[in-house]
PDB file of N, CA and C in Angstrom:
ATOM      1  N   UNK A   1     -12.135  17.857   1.300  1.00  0.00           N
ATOM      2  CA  UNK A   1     -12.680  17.180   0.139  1.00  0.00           C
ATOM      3  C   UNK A   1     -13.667  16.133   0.634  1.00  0.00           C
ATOM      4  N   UNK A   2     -14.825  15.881   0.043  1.00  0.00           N
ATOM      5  CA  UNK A   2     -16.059  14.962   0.445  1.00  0.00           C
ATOM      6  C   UNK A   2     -15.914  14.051  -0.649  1.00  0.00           C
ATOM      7  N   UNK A   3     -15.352  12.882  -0.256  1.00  0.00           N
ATOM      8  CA  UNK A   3     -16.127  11.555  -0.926  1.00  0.00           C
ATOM      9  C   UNK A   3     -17.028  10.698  -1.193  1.00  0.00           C
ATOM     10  N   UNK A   4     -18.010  10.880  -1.860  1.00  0.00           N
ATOM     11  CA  UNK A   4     -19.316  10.728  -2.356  1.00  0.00           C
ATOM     12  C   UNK A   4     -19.218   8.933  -2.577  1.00  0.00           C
ATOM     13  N   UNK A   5     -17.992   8.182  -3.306  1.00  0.00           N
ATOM     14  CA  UNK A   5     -18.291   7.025  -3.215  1.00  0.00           C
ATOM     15  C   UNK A   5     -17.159   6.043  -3.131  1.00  0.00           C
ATOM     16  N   UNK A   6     -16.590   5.284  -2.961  1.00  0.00           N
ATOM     17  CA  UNK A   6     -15.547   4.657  -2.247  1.00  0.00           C
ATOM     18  C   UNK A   6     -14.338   4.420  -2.933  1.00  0.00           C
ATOM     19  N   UNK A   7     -13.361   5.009  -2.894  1.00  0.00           N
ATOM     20  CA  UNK A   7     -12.228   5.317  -3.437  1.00  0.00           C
ATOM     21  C   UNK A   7     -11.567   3.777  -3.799  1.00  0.00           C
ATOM     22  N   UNK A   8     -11.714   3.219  -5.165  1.00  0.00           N
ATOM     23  CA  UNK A   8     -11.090   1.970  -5.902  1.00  0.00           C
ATOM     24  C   UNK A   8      -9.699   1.995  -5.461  1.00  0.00           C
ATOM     25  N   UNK A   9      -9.438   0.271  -5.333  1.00  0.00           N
ATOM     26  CA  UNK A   9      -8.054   0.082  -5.016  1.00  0.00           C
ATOM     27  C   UNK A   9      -7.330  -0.217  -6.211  1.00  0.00           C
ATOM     28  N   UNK A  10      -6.282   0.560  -6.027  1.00  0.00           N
ATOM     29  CA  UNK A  10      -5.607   1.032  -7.468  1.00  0.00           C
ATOM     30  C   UNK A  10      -4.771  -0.458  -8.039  1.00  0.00           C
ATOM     31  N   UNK A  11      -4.801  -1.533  -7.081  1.00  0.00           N
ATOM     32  CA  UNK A  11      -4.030  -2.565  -7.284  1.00  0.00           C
ATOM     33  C   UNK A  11      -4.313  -3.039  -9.164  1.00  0.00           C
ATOM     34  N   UNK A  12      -3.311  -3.207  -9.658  1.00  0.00           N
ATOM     35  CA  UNK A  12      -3.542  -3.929 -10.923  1.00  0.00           C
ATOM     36  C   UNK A  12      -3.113  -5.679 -10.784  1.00  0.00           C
ATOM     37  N   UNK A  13      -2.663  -6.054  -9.871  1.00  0.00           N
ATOM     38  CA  UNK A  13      -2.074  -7.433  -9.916  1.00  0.00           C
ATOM     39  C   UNK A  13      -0.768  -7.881 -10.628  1.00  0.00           C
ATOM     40  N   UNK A  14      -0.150  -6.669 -10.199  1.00  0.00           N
ATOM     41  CA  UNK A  14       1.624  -6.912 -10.580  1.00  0.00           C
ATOM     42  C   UNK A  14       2.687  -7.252  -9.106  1.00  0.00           C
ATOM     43  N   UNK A  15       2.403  -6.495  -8.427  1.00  0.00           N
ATOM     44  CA  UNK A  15       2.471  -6.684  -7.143  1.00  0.00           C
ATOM     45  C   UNK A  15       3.960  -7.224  -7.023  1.00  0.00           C
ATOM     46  N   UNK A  16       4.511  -6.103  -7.387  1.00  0.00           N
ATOM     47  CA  UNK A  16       6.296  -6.428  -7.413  1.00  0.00           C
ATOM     48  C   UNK A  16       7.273  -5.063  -7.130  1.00  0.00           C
ATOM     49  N   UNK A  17       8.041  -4.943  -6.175  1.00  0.00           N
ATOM     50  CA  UNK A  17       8.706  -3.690  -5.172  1.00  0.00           C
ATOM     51  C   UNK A  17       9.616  -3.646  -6.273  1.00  0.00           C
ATOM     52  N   UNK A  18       9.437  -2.270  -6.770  1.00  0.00           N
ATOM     53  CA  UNK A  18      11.406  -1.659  -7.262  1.00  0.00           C
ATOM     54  C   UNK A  18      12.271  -1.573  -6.542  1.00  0.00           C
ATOM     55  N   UNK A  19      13.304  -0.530  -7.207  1.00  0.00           N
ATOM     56  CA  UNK A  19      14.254  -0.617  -6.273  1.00  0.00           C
ATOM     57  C   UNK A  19      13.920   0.358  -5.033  1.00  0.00           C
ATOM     58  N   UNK A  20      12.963   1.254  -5.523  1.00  0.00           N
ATOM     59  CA  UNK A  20      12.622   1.785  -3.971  1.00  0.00           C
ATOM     60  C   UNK A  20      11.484   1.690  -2.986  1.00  0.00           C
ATOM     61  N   UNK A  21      11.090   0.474  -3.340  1.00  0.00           N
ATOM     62  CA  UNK A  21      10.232  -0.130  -2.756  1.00  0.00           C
ATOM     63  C   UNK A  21       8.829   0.335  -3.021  1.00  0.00           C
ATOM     64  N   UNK A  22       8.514   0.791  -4.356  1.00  0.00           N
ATOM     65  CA  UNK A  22       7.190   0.913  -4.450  1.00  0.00           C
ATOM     66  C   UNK A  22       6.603   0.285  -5.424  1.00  0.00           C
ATOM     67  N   UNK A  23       5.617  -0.522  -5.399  1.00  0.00           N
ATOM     68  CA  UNK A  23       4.723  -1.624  -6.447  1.00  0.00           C
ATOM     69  C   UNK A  23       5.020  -0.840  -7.414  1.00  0.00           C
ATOM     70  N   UNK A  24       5.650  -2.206  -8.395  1.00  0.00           N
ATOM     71  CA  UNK A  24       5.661  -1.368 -10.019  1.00  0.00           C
ATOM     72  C   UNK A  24       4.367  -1.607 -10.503  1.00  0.00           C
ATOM     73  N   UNK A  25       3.281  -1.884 -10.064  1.00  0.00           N
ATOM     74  CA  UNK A  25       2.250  -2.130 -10.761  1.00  0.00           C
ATOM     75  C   UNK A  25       1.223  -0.662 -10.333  1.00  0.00           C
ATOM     76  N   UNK A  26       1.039  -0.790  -8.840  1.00  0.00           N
ATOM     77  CA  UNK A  26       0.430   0.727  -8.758  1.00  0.00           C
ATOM     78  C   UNK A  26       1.139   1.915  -8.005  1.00  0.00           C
ATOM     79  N   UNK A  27       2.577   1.620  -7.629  1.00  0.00           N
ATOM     80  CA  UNK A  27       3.356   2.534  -7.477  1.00  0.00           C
ATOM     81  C   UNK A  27       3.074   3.231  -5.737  1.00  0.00           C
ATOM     82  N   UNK A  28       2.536   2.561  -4.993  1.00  0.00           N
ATOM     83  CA  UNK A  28       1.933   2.708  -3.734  1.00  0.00           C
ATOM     84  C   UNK A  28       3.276   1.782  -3.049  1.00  0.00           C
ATOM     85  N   UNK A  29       3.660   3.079  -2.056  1.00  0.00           N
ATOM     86  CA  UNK A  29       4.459   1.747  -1.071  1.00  0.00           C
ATOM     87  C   UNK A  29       4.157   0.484  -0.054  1.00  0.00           C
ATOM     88  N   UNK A  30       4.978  -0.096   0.348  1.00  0.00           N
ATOM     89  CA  UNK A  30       4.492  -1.434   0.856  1.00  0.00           C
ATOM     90  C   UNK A  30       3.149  -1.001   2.281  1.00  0.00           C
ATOM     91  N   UNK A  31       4.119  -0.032   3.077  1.00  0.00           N
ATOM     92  CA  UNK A  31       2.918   1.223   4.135  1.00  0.00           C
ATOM     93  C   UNK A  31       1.408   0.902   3.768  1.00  0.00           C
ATOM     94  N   UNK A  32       1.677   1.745   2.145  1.00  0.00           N
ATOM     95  CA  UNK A  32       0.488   2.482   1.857  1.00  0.00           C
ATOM     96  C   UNK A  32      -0.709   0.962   1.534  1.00  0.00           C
ATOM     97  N   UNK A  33       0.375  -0.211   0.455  1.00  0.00           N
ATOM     98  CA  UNK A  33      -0.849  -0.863   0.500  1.00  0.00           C
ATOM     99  C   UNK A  33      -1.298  -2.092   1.794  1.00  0.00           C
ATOM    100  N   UNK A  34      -0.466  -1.730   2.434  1.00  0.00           N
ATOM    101  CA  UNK A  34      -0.416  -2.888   3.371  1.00  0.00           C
ATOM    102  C   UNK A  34      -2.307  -2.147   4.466  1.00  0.00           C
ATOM    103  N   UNK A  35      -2.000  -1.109   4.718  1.00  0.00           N
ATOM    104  CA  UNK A  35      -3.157  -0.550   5.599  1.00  0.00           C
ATOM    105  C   UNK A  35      -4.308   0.209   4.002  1.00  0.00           C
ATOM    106  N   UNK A  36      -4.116  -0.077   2.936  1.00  0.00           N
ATOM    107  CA  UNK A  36      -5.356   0.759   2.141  1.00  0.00           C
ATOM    108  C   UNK A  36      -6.290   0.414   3.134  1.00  0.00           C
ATOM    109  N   UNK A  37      -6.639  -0.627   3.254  1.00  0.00           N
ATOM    110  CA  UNK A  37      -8.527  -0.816   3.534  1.00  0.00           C
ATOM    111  C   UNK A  37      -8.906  -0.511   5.244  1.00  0.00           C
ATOM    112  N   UNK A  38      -7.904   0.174   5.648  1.00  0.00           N
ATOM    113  CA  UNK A  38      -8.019   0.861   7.030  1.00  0.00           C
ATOM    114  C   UNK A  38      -8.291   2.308   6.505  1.00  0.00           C
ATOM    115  N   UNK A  39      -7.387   2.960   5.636  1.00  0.00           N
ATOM    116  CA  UNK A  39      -7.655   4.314   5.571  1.00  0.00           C
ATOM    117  C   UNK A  39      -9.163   4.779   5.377  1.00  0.00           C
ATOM    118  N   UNK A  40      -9.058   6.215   5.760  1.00  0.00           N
ATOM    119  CA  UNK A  40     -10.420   7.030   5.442  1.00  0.00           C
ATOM    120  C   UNK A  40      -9.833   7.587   3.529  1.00  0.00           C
ATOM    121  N   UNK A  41     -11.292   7.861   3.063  1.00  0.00           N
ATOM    122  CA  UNK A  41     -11.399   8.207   2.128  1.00  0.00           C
ATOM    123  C   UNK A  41     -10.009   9.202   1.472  1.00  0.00           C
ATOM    124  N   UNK A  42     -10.250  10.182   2.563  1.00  0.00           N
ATOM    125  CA  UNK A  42      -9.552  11.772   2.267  1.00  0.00           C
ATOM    126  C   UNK A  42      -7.828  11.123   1.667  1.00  0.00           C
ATOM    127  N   UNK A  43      -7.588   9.726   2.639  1.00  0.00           N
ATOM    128  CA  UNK A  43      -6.245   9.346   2.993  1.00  0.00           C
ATOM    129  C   UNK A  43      -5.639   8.727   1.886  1.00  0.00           C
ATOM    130  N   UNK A  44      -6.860   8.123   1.086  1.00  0.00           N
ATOM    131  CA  UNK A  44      -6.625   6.960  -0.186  1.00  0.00           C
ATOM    132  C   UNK A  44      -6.683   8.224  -1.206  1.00  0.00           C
ATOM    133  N   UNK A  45      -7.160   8.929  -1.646  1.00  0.00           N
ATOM    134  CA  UNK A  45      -6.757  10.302  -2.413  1.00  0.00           C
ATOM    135  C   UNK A  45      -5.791  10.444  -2.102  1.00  0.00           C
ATOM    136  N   UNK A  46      -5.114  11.177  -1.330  1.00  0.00           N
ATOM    137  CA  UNK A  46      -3.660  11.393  -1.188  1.00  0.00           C
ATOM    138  C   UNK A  46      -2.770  10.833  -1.553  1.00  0.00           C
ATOM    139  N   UNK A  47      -3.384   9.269  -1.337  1.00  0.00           N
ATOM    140  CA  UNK A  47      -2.183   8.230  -1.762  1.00  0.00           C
ATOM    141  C   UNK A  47      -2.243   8.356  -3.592  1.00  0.00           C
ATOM    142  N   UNK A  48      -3.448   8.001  -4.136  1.00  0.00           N
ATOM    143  CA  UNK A  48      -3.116   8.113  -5.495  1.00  0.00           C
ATOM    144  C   UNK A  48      -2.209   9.517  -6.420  1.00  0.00           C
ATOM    145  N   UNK A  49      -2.948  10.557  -5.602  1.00  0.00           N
ATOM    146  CA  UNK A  49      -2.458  11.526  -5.967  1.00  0.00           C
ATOM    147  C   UNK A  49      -0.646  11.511  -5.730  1.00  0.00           C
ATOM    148  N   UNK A  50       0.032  10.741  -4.934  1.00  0.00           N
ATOM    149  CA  UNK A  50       1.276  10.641  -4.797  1.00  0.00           C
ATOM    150  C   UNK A  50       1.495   9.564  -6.051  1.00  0.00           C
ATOM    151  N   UNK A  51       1.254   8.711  -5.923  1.00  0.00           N
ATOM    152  CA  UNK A  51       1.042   7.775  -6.988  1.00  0.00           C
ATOM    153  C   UNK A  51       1.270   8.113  -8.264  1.00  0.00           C
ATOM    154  N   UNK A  52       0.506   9.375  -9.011  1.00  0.00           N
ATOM    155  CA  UNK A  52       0.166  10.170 -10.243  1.00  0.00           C
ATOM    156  C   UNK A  52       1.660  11.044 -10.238  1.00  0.00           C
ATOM    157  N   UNK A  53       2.042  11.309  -9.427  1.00  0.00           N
ATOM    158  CA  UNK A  53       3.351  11.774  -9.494  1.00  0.00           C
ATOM    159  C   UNK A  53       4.414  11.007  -9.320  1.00  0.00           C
ATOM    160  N   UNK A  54       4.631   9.615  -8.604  1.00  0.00           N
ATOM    161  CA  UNK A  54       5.774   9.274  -8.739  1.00  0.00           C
ATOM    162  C   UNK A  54       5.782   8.602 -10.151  1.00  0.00           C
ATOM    163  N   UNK A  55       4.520   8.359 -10.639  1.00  0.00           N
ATOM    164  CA  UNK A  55       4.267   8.020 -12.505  1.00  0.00           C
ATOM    165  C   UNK A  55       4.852   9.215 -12.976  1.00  0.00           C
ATOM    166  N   UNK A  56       4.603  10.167 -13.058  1.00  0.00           N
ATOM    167  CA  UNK A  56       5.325  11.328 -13.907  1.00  0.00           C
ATOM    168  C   UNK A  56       6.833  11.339 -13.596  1.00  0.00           C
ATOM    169  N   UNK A  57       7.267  11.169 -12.392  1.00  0.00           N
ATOM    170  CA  UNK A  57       8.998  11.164 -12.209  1.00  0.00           C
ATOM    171  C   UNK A  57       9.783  10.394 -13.207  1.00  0.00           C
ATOM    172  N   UNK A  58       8.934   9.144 -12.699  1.00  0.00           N
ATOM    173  CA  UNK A  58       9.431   7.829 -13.872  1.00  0.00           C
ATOM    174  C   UNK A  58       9.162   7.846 -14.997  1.00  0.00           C
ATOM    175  N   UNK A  59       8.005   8.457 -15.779  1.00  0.00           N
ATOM    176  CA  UNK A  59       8.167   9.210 -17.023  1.00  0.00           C
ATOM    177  C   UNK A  59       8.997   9.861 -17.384  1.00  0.00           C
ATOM    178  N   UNK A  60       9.218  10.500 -16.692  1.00  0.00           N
ATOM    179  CA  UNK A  60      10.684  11.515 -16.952  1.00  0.00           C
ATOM    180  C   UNK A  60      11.643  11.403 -17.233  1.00  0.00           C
ATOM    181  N   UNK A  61      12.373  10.338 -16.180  1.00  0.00           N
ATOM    182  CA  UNK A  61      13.200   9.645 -15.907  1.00  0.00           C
ATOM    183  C   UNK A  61      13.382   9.134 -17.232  1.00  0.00           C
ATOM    184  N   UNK A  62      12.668   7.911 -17.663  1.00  0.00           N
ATOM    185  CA  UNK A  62      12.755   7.041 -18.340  1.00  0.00           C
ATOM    186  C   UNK A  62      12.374   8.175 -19.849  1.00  0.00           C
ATOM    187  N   UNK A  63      12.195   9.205 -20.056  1.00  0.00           N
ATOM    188  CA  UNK A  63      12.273  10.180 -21.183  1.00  0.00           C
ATOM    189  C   UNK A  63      13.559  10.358 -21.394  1.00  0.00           C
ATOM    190  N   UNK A  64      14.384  11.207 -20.291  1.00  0.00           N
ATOM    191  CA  UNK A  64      16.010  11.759 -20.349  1.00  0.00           C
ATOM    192  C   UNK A  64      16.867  10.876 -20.535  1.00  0.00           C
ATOM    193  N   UNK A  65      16.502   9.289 -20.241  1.00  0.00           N
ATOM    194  CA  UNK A  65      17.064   8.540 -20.844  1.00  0.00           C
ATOM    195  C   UNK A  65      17.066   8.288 -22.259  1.00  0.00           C
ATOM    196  N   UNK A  66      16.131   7.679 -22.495  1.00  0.00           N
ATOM    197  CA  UNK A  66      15.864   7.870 -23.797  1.00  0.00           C
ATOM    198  C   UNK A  66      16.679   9.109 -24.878  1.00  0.00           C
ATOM    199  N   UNK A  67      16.198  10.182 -24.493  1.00  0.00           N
ATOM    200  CA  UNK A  67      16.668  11.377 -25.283  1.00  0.00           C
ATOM    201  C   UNK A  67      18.234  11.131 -25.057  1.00  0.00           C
ATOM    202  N   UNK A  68      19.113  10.597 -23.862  1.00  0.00           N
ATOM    203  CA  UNK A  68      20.258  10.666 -23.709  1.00  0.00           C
ATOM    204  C   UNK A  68      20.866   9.571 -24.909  1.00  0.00           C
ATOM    205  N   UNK A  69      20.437   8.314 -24.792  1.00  0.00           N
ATOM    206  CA  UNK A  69      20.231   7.315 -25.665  1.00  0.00           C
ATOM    207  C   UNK A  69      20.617   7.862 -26.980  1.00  0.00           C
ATOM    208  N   UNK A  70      19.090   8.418 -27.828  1.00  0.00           N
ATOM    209  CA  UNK A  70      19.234   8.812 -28.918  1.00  0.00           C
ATOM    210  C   UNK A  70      20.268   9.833 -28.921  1.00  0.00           C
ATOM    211  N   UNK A  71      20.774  10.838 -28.241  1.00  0.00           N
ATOM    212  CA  UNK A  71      21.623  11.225 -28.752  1.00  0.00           C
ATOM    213  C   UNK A  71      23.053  11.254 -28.875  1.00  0.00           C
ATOM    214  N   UNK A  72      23.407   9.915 -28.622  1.00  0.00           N
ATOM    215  CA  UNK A  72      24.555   9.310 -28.842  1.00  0.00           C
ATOM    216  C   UNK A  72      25.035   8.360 -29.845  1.00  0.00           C
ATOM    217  N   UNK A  73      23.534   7.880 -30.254  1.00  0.00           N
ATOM    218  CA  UNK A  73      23.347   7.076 -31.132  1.00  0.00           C
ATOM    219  C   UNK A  73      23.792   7.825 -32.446  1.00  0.00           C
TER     220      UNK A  73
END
C-alpha cells in the first residue's frame, strides 16, 4: 500500500487505559501510541485498522449486553 499523505494521529485527547490497556479515547495501545511518530506510514494503517476493530468488538460487546439487559427487563 502507498501513502500519498501522512497518516493523522488518531489521538482525540481522552488519553485514559481500560481495563486492557488500550486508550479509551483512540483505542491504540500504550506500544502503539508511545512510538506513533517513529512508525512508517504502512505501520500507522495497520494500527488504525486494528483500532476499527477493537471499536467493533466493543460495539458488540456493549450490544449483547444491552440486548441481555432488555431481555430481562
Amino acid at each position: 500500500m502507498s501513502v500519498l499523505f501522512p497518516v493523522p494521529n488518531p489521538c482525540i485527547g481522552v488519553c485514559q487505559s481500560n481495563a486492557k490497556g488500550y486508550c479509551m479515547g483512540c483505542l491504540r495501545s500504550r506500544v502503539e501510541r508511545q512510538k506513533w511518530n517513529d512508525l512508517m506510514p504502512a505501520e500507522k494503517m495497520r494500527i488504525l485498522d486494528l483500532c476499527a476493530l477493537r471499536k467493533e468488538k466493543i460495539a458488540a460487546i456493549i450490544k449483547a449486553q444491552q440486548e441481555q439487559h432488555a431481555s430481562k427487563g
